[in-house]
Protein backbone atom coordinates (compact mmCIF):
# COMPACT_ATOMS: atom_id res chain seq x y z
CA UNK A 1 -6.51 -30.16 -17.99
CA UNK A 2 -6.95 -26.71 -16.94
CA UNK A 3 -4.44 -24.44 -15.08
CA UNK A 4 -5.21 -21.48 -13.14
CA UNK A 5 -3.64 -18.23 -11.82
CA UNK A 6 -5.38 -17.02 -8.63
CA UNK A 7 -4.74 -14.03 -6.01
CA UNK A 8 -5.51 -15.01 -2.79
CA UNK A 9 -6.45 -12.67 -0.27
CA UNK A 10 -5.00 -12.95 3.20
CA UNK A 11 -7.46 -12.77 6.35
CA UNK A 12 -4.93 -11.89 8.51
CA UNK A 13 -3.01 -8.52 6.79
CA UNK A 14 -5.35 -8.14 4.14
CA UNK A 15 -2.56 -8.77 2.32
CA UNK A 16 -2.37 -10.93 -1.36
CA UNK A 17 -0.47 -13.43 -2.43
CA UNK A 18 -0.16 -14.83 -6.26
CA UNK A 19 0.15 -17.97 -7.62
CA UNK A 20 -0.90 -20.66 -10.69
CA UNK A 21 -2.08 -24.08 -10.13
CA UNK A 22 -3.61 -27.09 -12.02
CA UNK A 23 -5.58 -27.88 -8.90
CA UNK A 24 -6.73 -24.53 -7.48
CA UNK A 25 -8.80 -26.27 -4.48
CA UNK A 26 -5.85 -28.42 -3.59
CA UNK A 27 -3.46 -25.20 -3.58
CA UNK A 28 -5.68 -22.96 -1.50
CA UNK A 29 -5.37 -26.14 1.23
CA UNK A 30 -1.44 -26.40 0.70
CA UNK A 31 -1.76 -22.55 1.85
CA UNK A 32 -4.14 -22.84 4.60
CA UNK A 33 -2.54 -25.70 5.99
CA UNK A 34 0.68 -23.69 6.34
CA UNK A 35 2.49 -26.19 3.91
CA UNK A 36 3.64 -23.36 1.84
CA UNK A 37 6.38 -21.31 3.53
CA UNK A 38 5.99 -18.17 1.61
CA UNK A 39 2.35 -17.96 3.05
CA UNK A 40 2.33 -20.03 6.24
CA UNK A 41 2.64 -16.71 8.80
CA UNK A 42 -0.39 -14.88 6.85
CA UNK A 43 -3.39 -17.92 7.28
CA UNK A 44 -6.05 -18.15 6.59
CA UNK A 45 -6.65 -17.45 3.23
CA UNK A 46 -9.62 -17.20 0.32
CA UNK A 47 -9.50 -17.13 -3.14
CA UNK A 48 -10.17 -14.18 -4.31
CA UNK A 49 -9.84 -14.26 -7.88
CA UNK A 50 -8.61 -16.40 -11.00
CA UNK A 51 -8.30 -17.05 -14.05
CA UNK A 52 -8.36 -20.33 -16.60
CA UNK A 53 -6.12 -21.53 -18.80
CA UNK A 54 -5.47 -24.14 -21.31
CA UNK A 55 -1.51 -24.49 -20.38
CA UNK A 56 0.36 -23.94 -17.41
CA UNK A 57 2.68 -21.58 -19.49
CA UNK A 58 0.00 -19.29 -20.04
CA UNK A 59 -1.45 -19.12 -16.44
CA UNK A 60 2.55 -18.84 -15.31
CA UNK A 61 2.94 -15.62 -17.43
CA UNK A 62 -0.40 -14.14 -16.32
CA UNK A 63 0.87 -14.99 -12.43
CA UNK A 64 4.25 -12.55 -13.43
CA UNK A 65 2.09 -10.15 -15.35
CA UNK A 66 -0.03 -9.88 -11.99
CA UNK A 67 3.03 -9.58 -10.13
CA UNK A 68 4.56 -6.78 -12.34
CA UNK A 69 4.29 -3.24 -11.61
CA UNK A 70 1.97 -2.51 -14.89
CA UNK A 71 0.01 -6.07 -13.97
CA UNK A 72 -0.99 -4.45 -10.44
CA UNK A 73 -1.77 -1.28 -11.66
CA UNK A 74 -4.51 -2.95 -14.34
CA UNK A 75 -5.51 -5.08 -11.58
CA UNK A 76 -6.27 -2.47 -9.31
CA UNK A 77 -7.97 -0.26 -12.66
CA UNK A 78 -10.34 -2.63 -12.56
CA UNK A 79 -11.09 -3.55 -8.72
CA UNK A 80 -9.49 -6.84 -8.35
CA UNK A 81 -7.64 -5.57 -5.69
């Protein structure tokens, strides 16, 4: 089974929000139906990029690399976001 990290981009504040998933459809409808509470003030959302991996420790470290300081700088290096 593959796991994911994604960035989601808000429609509202064109803000992003960072996650990982085994079910990246099912996720982005947890967030859109406001069943998250970190997100549930910034609906709707899209993905907007992500990743695969083969184990959900390696898309967990990629979500806190993305998170990180050096992770957001690389992220925006390359026009992600």
């Amino acid at each position: 089974m593959p796991f994911y990290t994604y960035i989601l981009k808000s429609l509202k504040d064109d803000g992003y929000y960072y996650g990982h998933t085994s079910d990246i459809d099912n996720r982005l409808i947890k967030h859109n139906g406001k069943k998250v509470r970190s997100t549930k003030s910034r609906t709707p959302f899209v993905i907007h990029y992500f990743e695969t991996f083969e184990t959900k420790s390696e898309a967990y470290l990629q979500e806190m690399y993305f998170k990180s300081v050096e992770g957001k700088k690389c992220l925006r290096e390359k026009g992600i976001i």
